[in-house]
Every structure is written in structure tokens, then in C-alpha cells.
Protein backbone atom coordinates (compact mmCIF):
# COMPACT_ATOMS: atom_id res chain seq x y z
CA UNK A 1 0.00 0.00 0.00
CA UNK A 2 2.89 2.30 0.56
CA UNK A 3 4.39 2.14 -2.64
CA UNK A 4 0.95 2.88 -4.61
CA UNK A 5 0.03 6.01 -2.13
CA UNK A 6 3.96 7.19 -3.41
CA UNK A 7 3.07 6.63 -6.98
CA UNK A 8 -0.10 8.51 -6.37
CA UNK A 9 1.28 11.27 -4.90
CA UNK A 10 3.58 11.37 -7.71
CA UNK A 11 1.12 11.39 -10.09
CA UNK A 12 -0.41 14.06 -7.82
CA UNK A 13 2.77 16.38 -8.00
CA UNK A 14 2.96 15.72 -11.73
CA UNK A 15 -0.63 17.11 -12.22
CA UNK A 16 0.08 20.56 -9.94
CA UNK A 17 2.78 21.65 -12.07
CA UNK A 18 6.18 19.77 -10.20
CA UNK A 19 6.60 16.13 -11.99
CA UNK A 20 9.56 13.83 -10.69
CA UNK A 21 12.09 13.86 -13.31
CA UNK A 22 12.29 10.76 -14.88
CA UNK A 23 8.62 9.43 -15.05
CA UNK A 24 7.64 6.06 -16.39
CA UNK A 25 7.37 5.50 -19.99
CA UNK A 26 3.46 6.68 -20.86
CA UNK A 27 3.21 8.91 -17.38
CA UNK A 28 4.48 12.52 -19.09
CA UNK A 29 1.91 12.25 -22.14
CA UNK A 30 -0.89 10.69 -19.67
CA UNK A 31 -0.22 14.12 -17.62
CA UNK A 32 -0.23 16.20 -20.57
CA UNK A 33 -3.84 15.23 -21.68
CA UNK A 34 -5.41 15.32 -18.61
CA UNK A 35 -7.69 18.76 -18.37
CA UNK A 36 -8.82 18.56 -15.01
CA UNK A 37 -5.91 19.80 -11.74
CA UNK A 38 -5.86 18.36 -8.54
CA UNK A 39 -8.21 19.89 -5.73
CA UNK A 40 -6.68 21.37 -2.47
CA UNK A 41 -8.18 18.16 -0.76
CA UNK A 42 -6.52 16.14 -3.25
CA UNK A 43 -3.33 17.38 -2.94
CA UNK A 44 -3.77 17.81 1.07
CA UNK A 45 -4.83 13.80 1.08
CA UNK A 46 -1.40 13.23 -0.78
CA UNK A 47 0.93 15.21 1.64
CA UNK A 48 -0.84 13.34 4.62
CA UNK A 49 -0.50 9.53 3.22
CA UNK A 50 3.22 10.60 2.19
CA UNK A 51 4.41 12.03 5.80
CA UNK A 52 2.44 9.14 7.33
CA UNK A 53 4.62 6.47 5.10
CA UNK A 54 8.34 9.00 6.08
CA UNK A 55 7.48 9.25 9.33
CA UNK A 56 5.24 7.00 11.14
CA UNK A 57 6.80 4.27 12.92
CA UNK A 58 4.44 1.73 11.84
CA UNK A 59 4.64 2.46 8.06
CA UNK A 60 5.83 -1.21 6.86
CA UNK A 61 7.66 0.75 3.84
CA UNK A 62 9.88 2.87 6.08
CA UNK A 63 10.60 0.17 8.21
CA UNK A 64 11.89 -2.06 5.23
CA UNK A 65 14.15 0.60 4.56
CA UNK A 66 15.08 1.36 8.37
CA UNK A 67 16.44 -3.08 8.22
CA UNK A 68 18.69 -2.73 5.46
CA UNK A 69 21.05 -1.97 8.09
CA UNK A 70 22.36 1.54 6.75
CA UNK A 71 20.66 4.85 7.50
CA UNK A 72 18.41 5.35 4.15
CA UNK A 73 19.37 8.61 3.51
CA UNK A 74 18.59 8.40 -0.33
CA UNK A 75 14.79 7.39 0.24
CA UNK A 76 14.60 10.02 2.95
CA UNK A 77 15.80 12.21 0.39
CA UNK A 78 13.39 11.44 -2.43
CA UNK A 79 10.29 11.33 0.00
CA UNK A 80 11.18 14.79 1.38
CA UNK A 81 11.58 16.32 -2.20
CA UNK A 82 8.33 14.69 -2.69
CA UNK A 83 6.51 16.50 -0.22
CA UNK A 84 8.00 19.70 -1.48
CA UNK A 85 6.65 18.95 -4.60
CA UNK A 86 3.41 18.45 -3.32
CA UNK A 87 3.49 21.94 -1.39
């Protein structure tokens, strides 16, 4: 569940103007034609689910990352940019 509320909110990001750089094959065109932007309870749902997965201590996600055994600097990294993205 973590990893589909991340794409989501990346999709999310995309829509409001502040895509992730390299997006999967299909995502920049699927972005382009959509008309419709994300409401402020959209995007407001995305920042929540996205802190909840960085910093709750019961996000499964996180915790994965927390066992690999080094301090996962590069996925705390790309979920803070993330939130800045979102706003």
C-alpha cells in the first residue's frame, strides 16, 4: 500500500505543475492530456498519506528501509523532495 500512495502522490505532484524527473514510460503524455488539476483536498490527502509512510513508525515501507542496516538517507531524500513537490 505504501508504494501505490507514493506513486499517487507522484502522479499528484505531476498534475500541480512539479513532476519527478524521470517518469515512467506513458506517465508525461498521460499528464499532458489530462484537463482537469488536482483539488486542495486532493493534494492535502497526498501530503498526509506521504508524511504518514516517512514518518510514522508503523509504516511497513519505512521500516523495510530502516532493516537494510544503513541509514536510508537516499529514500529520505526522495520522499522529502516529494513533499516539497506536493506543497
Amino acid at each position: 500500500m505504501c508504494c501505490i500512495g507514493l506513486a499517487a502522490a507522484e502522479i499528484v505532484a505531476a498534475l500541480i505543475g512539479n513532476p519527478l524527473d524521470k517518469l515512467p514510460m506513458g506517465v508525461p503524455e498521460w499528464i499532458q492530456s489530462q484537463r482537469k488539476k488536482p483539488n486542495d483536498k486532493l493534494i492535502g490527502n497526498s501530503r498526509k498519506a506521504v508524511n504518514m509512510i516517512r514518518y510514522d513508525d508503523n509504516s511497513e515501507l519505512k521500516i523495510l528501509w530502516e532493516e537494510g542496516g544503513d541509514t536510508p538517507t537516499d529514500w529520505y531524500a526522495a520522499i522529502d523532495d516529494l513533499l516539497s513537490r506536493l506543497g
